[in-house]
Protein backbone atom coordinates (compact mmCIF):
# COMPACT_ATOMS: atom_id res chain seq x y z
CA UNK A 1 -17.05 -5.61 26.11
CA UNK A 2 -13.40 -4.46 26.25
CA UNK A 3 -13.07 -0.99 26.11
CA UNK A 4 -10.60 -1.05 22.80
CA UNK A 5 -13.21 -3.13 20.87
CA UNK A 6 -16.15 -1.14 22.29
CA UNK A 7 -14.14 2.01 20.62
CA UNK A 8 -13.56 -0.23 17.34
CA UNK A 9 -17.76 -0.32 16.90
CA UNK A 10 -18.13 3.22 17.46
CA UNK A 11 -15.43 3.89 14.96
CA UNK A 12 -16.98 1.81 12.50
CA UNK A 13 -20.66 2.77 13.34
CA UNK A 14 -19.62 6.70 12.55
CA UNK A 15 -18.00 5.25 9.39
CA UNK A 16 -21.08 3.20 8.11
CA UNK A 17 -23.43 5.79 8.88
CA UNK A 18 -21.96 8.67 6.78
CA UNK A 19 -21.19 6.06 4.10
CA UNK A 20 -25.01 5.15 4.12
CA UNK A 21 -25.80 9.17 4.38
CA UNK A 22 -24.16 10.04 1.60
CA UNK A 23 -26.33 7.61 -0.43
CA UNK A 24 -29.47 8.63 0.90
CA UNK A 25 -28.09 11.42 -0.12
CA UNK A 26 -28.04 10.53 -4.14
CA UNK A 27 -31.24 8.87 -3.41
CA UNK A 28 -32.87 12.40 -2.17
CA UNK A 29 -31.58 14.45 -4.66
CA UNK A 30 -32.53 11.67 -7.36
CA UNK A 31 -36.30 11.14 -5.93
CA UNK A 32 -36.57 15.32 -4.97
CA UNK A 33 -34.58 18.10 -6.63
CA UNK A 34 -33.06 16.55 -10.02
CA UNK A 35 -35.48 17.18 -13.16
CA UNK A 36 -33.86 17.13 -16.53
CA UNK A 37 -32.15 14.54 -18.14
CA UNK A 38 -28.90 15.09 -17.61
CA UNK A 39 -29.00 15.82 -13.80
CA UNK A 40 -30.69 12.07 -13.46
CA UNK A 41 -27.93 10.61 -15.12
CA UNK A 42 -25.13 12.95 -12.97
CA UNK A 43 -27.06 11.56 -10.25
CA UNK A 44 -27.51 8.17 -10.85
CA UNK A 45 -23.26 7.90 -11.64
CA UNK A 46 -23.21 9.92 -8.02
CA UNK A 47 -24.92 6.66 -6.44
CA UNK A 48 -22.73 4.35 -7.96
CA UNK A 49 -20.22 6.28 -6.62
CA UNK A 50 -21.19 6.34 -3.21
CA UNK A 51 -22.63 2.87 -3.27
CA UNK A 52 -19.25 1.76 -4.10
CA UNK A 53 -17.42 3.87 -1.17
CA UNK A 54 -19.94 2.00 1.08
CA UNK A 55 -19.05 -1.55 0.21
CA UNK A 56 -15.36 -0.42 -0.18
CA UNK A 57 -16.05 0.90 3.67
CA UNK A 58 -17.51 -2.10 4.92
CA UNK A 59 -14.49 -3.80 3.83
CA UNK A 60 -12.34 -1.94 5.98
CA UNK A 61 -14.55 -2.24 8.63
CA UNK A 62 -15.09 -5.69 8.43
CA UNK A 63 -11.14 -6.12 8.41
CA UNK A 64 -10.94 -3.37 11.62
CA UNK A 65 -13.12 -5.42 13.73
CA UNK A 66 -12.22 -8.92 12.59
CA UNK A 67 -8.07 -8.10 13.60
CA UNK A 68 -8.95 -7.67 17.30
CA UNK A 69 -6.94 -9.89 19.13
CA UNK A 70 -5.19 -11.04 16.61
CA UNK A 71 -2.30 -8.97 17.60
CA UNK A 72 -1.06 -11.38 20.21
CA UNK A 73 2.06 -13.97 19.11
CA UNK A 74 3.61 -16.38 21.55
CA UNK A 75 6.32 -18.21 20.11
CA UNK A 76 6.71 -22.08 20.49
CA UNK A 77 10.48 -23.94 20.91
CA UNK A 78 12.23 -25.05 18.15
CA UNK A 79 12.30 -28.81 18.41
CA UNK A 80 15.05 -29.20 15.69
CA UNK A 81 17.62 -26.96 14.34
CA UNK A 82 17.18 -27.11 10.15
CA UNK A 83 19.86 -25.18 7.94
CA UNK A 84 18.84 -22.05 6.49
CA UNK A 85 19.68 -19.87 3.44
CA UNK A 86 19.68 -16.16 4.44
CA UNK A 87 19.85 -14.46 1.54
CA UNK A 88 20.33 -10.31 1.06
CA UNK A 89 19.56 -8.95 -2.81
CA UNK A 90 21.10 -6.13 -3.31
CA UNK A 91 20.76 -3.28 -6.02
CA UNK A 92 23.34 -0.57 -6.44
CA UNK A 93 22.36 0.17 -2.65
CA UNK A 94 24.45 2.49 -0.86
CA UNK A 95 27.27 -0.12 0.80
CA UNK A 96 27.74 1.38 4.37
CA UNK A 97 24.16 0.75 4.68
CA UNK A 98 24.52 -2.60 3.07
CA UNK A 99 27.44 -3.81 5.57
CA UNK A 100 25.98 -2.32 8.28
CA UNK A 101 22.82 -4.42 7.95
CA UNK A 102 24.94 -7.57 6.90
CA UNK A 103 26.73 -7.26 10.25
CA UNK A 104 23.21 -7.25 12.03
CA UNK A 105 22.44 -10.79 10.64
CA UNK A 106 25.56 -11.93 11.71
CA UNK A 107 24.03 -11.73 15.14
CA UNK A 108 21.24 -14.31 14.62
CA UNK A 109 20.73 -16.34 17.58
CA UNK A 110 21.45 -19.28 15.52
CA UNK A 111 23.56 -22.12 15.35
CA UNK A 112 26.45 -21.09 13.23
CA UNK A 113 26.55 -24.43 11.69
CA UNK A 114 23.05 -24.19 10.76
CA UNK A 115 22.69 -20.91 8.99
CA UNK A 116 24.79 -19.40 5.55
CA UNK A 117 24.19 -15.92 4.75
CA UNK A 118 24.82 -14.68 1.29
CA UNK A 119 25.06 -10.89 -0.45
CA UNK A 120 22.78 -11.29 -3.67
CA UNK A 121 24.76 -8.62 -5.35
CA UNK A 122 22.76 -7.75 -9.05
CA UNK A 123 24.00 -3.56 -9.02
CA UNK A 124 24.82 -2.53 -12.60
CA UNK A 125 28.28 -2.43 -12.04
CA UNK A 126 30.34 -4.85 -10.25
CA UNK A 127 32.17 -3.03 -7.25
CA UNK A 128 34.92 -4.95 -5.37
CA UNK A 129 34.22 -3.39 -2.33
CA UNK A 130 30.82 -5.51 -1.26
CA UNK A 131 32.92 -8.78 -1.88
CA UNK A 132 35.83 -7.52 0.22
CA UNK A 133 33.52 -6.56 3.49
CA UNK A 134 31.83 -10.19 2.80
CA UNK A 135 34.93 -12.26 3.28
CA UNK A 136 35.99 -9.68 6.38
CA UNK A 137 32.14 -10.84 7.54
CA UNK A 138 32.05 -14.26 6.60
CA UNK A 139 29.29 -13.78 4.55
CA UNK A 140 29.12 -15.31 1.09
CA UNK A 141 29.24 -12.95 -1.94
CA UNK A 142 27.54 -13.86 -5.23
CA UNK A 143 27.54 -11.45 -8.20
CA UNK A 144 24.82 -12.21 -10.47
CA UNK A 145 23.54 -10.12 -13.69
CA UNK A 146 20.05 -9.19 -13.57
CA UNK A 147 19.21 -8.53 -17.68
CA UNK A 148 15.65 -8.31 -16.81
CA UNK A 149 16.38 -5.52 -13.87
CA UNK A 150 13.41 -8.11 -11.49
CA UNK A 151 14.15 -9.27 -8.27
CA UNK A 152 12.61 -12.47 -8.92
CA UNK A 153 15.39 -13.35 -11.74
CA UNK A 154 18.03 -13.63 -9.40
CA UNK A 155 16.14 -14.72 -6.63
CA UNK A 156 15.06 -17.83 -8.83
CA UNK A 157 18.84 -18.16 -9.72
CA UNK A 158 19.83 -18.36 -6.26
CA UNK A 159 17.48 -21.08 -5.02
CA UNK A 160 18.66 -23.44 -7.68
CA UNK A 161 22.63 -22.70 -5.94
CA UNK A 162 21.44 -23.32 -2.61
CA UNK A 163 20.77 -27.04 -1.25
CA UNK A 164 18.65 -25.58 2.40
CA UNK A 165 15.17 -25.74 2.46
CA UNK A 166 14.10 -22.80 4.34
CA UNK A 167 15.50 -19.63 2.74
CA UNK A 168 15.23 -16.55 4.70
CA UNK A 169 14.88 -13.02 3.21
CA UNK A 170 15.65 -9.41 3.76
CA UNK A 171 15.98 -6.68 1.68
CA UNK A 172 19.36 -4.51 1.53
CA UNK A 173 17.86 -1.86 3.80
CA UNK A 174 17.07 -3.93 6.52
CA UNK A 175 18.47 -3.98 10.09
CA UNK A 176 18.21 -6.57 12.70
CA UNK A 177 16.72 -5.77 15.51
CA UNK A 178 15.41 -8.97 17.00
CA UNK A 179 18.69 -11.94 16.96
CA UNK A 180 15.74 -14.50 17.79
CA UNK A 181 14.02 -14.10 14.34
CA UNK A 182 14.78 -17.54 13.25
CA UNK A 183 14.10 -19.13 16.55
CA UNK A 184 11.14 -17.90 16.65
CA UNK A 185 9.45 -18.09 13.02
CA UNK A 186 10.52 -21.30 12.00
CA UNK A 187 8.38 -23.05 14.81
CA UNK A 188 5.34 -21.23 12.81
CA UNK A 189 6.41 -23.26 9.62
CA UNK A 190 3.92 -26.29 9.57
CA UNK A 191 3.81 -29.01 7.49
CA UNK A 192 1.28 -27.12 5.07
CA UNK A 193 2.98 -23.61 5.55
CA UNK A 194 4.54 -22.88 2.18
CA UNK A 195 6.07 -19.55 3.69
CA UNK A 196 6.41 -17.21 6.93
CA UNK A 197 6.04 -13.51 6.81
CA UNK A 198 6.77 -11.43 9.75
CA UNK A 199 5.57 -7.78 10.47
CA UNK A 200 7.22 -5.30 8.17
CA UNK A 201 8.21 -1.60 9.93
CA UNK A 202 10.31 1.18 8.65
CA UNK A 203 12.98 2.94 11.29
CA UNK A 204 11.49 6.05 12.84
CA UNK A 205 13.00 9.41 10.63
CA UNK A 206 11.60 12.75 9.80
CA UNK A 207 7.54 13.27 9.74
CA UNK A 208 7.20 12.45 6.14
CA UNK A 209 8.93 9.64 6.42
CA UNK A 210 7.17 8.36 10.01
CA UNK A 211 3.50 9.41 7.45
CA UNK A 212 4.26 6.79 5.33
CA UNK A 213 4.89 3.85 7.93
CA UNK A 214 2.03 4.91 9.58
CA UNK A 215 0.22 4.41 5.50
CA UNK A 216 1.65 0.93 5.32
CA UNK A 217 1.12 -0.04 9.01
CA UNK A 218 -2.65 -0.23 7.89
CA UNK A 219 -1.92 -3.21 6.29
CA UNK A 220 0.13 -5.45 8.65
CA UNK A 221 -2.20 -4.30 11.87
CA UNK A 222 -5.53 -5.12 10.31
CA UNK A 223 -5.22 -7.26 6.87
CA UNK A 224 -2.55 -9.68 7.44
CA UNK A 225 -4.04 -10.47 11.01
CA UNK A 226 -7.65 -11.77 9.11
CA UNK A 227 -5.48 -13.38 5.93
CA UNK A 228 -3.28 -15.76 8.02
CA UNK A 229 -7.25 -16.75 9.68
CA UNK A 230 -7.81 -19.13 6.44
CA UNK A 231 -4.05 -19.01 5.13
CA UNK A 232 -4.06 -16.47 2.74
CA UNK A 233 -1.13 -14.38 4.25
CA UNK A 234 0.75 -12.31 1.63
CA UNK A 235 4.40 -12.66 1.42
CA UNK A 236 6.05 -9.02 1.26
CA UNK A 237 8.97 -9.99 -0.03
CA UNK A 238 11.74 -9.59 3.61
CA UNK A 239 11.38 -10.36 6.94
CA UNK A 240 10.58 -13.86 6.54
CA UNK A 241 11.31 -17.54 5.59
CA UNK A 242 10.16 -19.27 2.74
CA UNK A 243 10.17 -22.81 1.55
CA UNK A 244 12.42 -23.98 -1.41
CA UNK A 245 10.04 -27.24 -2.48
CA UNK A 246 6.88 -25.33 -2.43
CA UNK A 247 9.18 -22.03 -4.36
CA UNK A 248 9.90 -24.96 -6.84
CA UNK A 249 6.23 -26.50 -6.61
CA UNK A 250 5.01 -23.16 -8.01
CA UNK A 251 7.71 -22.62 -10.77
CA UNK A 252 9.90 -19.94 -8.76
CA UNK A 253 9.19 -16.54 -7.95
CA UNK A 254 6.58 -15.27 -10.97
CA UNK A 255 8.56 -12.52 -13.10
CA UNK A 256 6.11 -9.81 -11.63
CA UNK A 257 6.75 -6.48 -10.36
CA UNK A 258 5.06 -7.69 -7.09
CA UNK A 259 6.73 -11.46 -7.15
CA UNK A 260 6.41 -11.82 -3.51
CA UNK A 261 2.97 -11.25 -3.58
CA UNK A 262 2.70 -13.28 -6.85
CA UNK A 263 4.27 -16.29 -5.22
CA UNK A 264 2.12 -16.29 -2.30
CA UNK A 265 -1.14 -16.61 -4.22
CA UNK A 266 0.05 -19.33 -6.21
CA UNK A 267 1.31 -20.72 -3.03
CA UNK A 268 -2.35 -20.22 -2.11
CA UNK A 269 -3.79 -22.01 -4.71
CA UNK A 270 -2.22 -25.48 -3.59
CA UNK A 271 -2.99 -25.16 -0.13
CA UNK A 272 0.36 -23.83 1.11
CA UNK A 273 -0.45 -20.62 2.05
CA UNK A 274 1.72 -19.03 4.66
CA UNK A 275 1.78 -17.52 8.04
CA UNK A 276 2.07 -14.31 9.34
CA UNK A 277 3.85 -13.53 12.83
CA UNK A 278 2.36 -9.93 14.05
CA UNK A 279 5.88 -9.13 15.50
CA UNK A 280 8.64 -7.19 13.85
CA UNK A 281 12.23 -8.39 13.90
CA UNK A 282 14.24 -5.72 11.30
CA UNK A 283 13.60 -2.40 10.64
CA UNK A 284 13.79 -0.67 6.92
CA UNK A 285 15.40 2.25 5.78
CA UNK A 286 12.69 5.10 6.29
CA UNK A 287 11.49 6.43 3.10
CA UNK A 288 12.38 9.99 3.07
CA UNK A 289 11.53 11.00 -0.34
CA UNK A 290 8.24 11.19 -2.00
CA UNK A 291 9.34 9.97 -5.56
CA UNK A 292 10.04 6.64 -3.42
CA UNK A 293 7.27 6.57 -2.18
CA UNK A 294 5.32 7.07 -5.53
CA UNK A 295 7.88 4.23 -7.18
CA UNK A 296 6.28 2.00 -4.81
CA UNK A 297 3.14 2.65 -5.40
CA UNK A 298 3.42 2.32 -9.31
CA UNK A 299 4.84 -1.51 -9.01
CA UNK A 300 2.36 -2.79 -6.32
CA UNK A 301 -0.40 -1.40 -8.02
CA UNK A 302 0.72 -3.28 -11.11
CA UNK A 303 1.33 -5.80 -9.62
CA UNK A 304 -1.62 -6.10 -7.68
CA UNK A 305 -3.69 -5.83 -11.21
CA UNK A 306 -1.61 -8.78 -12.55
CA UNK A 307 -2.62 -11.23 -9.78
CA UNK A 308 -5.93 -9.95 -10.33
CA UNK A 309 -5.94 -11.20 -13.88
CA UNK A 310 -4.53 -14.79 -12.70
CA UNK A 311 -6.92 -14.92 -9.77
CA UNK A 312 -10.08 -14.88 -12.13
CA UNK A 313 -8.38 -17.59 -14.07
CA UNK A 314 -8.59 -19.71 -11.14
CA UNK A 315 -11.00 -18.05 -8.97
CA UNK A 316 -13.07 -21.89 -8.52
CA UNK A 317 -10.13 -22.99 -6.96
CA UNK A 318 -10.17 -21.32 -4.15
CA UNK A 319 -11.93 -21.77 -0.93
CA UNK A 320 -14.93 -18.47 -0.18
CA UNK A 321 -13.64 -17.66 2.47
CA UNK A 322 -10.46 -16.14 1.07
CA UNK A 323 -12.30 -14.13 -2.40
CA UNK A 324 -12.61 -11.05 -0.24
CA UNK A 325 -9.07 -10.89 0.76
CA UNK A 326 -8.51 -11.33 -3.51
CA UNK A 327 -10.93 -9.02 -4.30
CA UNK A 328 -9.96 -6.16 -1.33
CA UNK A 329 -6.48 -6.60 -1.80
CA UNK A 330 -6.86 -5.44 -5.68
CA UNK A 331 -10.07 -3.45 -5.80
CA UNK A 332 -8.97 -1.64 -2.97
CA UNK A 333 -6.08 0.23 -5.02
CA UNK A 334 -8.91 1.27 -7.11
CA UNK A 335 -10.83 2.69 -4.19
CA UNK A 336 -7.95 4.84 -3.34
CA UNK A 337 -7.53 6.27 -6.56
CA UNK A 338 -9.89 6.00 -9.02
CA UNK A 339 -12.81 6.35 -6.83
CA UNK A 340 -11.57 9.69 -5.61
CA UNK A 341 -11.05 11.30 -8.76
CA UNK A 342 -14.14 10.27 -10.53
CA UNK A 343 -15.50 12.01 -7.30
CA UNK A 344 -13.94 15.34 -8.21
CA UNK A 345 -14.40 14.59 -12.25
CA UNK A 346 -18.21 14.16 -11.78
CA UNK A 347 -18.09 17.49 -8.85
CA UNK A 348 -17.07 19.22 -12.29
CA UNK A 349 -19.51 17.49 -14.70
CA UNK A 350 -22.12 19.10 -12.55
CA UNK A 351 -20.95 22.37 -12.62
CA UNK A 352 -20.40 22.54 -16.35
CA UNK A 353 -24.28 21.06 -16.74
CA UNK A 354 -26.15 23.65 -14.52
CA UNK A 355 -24.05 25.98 -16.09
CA UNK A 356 -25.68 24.51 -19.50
CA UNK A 357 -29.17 24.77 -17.91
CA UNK A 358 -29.37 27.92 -16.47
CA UNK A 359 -26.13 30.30 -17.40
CA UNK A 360 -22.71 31.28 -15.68
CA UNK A 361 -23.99 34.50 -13.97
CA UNK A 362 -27.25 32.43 -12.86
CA UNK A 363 -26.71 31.97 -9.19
CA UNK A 364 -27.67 28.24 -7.73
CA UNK A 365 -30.30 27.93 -5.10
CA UNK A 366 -30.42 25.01 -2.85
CA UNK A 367 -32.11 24.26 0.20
CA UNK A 368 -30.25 25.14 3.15
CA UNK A 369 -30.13 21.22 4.05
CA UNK A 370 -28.92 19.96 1.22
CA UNK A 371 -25.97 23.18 1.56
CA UNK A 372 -25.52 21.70 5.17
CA UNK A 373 -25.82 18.17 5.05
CA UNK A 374 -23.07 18.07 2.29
CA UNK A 375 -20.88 20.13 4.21
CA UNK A 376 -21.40 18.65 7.21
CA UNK A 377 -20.25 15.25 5.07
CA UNK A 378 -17.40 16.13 4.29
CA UNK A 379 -16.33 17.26 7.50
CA UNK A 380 -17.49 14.12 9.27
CA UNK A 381 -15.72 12.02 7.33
CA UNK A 382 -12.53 14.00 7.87
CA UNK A 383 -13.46 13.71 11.78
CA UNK A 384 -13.21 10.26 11.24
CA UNK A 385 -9.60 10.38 9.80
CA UNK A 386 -8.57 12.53 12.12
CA UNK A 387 -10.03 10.29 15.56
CA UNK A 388 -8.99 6.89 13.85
CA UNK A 389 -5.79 8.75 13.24
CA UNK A 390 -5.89 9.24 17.32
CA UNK A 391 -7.27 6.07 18.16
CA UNK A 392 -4.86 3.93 16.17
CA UNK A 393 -1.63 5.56 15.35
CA UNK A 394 -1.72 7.41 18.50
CA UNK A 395 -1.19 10.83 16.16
CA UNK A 396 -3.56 13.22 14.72
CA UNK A 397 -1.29 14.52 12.45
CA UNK A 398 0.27 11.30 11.23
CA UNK A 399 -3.59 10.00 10.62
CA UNK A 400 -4.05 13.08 8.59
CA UNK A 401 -0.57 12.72 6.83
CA UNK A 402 -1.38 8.90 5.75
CA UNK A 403 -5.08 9.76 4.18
CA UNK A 404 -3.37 12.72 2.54
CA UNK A 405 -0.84 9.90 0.76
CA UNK A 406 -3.72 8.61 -0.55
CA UNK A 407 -4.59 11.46 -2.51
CA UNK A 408 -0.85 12.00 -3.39
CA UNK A 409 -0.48 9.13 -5.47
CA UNK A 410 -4.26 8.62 -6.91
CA UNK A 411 -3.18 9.51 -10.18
CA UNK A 412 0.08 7.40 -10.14
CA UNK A 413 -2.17 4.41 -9.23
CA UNK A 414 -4.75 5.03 -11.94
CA UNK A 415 -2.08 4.90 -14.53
CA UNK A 416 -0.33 1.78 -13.38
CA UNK A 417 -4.11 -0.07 -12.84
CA UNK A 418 -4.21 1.49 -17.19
CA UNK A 419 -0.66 0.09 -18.03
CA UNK A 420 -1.87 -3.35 -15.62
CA UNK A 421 -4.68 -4.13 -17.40
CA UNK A 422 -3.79 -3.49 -20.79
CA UNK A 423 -0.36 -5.31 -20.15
CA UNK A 424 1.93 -2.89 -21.20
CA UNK A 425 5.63 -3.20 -20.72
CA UNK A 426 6.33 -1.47 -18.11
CA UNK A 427 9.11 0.30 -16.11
CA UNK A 428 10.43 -0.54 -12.54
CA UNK A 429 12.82 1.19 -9.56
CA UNK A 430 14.18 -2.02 -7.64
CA UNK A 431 16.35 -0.07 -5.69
CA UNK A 432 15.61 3.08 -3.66
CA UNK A 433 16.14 6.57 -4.84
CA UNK A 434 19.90 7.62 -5.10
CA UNK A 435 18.40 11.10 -6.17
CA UNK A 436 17.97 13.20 -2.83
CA UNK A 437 17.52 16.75 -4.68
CA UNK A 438 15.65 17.93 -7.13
CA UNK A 439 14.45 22.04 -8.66
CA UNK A 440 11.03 23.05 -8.45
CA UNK A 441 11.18 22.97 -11.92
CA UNK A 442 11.79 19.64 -11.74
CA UNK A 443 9.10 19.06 -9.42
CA UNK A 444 6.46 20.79 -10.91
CA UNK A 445 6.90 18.56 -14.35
CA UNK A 446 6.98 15.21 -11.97
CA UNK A 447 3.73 16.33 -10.63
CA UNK A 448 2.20 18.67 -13.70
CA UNK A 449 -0.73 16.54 -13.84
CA UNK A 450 -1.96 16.51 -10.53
CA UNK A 451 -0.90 20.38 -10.31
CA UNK A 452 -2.99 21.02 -13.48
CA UNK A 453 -5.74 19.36 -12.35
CA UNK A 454 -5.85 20.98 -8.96
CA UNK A 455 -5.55 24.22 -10.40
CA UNK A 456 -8.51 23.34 -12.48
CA UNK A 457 -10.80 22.03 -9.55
CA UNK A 458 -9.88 25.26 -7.46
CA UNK A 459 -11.26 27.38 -10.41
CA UNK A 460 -14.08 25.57 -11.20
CA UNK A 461 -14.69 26.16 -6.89
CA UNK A 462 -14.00 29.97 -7.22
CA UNK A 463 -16.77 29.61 -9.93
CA UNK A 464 -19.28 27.95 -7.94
CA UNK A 465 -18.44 30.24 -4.68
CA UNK A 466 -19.11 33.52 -6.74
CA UNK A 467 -22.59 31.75 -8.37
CA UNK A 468 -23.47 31.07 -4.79
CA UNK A 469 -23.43 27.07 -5.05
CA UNK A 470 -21.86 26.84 -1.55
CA UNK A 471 -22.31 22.77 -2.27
CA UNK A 472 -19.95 22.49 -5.58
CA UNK A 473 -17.25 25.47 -4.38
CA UNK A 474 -17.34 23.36 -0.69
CA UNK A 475 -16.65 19.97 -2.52
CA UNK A 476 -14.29 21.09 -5.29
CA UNK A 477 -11.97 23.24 -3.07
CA UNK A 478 -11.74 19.96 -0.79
CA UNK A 479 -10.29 17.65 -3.93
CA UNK A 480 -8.64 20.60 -5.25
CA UNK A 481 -6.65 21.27 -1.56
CA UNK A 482 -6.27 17.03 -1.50
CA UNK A 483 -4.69 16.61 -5.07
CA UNK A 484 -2.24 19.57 -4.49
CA UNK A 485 -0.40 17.71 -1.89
CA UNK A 486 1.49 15.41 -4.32
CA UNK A 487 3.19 18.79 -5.42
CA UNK A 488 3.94 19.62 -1.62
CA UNK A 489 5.11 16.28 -0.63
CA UNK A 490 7.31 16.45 -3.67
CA UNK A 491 8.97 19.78 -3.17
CA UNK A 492 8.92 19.19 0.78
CA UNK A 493 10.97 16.20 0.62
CA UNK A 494 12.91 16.48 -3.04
CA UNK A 495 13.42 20.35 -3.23
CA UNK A 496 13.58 22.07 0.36
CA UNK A 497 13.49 18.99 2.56
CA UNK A 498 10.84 20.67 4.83
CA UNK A 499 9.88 17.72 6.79
């Protein structure tokens, strides 16, 4: 066994076995030391908890071991030359950046004959200064109002202009970096492939920024490897090449926060999946602000809840090997956020109920065991962050700084799986931040809730230490420090720019 796999099992050995301690864990306390009423029940929700951590592990696992070797991408020749849309939306983007990065496509390896590039201009306010460095380019301008403020309006608008089959995409942001892009995807467009979709990187910048690459990166080095395996690759919306008959097959890009992502599934569901190349070909502005970051977050997770929605609809229609990829893909935001706080929610339940039982001044006993094998928990399963963070990003600290995201924006994902479900109308950021600066007044209000509630859990642990329940002070300090960071990233990157 190759060394890098035989490191893979180890990883995901350690991983298993603490998720499988902590619910012998439940089961101990459950079968031993609980007695009353309410501490079975606190219990018993503690084992779903941890139950559901495990399965939510072994999917990780599963896709951690699965995407070895899958990393590997030789392209084939291009036996004909087809024409090709590349297409640019653009929304009241900053326009150095945006001619910069139009210049870079100029630069395809490409026929010139064969290729039309075209500024998707929807800003708020017509500017005549994108249209002028387009003609100076040789790129075509098109100003189109976007009512509905979705990039799939004018993307839908702009396939019915455009006669080419294969329409490429980038976003705004995006730099070239690889002339050979269509050259080399196009060959990986079959006769079933409804769509291509390349690996998505930002540009290196300052830590935080670097963090949250490292966040995403999870994705496109272990999900989309074991997706394109039974052609359920997820389009990301750039950095790649979709087909116009299977865009019009499905009824356009769906009116979704997440249309890219929408599109593909629906692609999905009449057999045209697409295909994912593991290389990367243009590199993204790097997202130096937290209240970017968390703007993502909001729409995929909505979006994400959405497809969810559609997929039971027509969950017989799809093939079993591709439900987990459904199922992980949504569940999974909920396993990053919802998961973890009803972790520190239920830490506080139990406080408050032995507190009920006994009284405040009452100091809690526990077996010195118990008091060790929950610390030791926790701290193993930071280990773990902090060695994968080794292993696979090659950086302790940016495998710390991407779990620490996580906790960042648990509440912001909550909230948007709330608004998701219940189908509110909600609101969207298409374009990056134009705010760089920000007080700490301002930032505190952003983030009041997860400040408020980090305050609270560091109480309720100074409570706990000084009743001697070294378990509850150990465990609430932890979520407290963890939900405090979306305060630090905030006035780290908005107020001071520390990073």
């Amino acid at each position: 066994m190759e060394r890098e796999l035989l490191t893979r099992y180890l990883l995901v050995i350690a991983i298993m076995g603490i998720s499988f301690a902590g619910v012998s864990f439940g089961l101990y306390l459950l079968r031993y030391i609980v007695t009353t009423p309410a501490e079975v029940i606190l219990t018993i929700v503690f084992l779903i908890l941890v139950t559901s951590n495990t399965v939510f592990n072994a999917f990780g696992c599963y896709y951690y071991i699965r995407s070895y070797g899958l990393d590997k991408f030789t392209p084939k020749k291009l036996a004909h030359y087809p024409r090709v849309a590349v297409v640019v939306p653009a929304r009241n983007e900053k326009e150095e950046m945006v001619k910069r990065n139009l210049e870079s496509l100029t630069r395809l390896d490409y026929p010139k004959d064969k290729f039309r590039i075209f500024l998707l201009d929807n800003s708020t306010k017509k500017s005549d200064e994108p249209e002028r460095f387009c003609k100076q380019l040789g790129v075509n301008y098109i100003y189109m109002e976007n009512p509905v403020k979705l990039k799939s309006y004018v993307m839908n608008k702009f396939i019915d202009m455009v006669d080419e089959e294969y329409i490429a995409v980038f976003d705004a942001d995006e730099y070239l970096t690889n002339p050979r892009f269509l050259q080399e995807v196009l060959p990986s467009l079959d006769k079933k492939a409804g769509f291509v979709q390349t690996e998505k990187q930002f540009a290196p910048g300052s830590f935080f920024a670097n963090g949250v690459n490292t966040y995403y990166s999870f994705f496109y080095k272990f999900i989309q490897p074991v997706r394109n395996l039974c052609r359920s690759t997820m389009f990301c919306g750039s950095c790649g090449v979709v087909r116009k008959s299977v865009l019009k097959e499905v009824g356009g890009f769906p009116n979704s926060p997440t249309e890219d992502a929408a599109f593909s599934f629906r692609a999905d569901l009449i057999g045209r999946g697409g295909v994912f190349i593991p290389k990367t070909y243009a590199l993204g502005e790097p997202i130096e602000h937290f209240e970017t970051f968390l703007s993502q977050q909001w729409r995929y997770t909505i979006g994400n809840v959405w497809i969810l929605m559609e997929y039971f609809q027509h969950i017989f229609k799809l093939k079993a090997e591709k439900h987990i990829h459904y199922l992980a893909q949504t569940f999974g935001y909920a396993y990053l956020s919802v998961l973890f706080i009803f972790y520190s929610l239920l830490s506080i339940v139990f406080v408050l109920t032995d507190i009920t039982l006994r009284s405040l001044h009452s100091p809690v006993f526990l077996p010195e065991h118990l008091k060790m094998f929950a610390v030791s928990y926790i701290i193993a399963i930071f280990l773990l962050v902090v060695v994968g963070g080794r292993l696979y990003f090659g950086s302790f600290r940016l495998g710390i700084m991407a779990t620490l995201l996580n906790f960042s924006s648990a509440f912001v994902r909550t909230k948007a799986m709330i608004v998701g479900f219940l189908n509110f109308k909600p609101r969207f950021v298409m374009s990056r931040q134009v705010k760089t600066k920000r007080s700490l007044f301002e930032a505190l209000k952003a983030n009041f809730l997860e400040t408020f509630y980090s305050f609270t859990l560091f109480l309720f642990s100074l409570l706990s230490f000084l009743r001697h329940d070294v378990v509850s002070a150990f465990w609430l300090f932890w979520y407290s420090t963890l939900f405090i960071c979306s305060l630090i990233f905030s006035y780290s990157t908005e107020v001071k720019q520390l990073f």
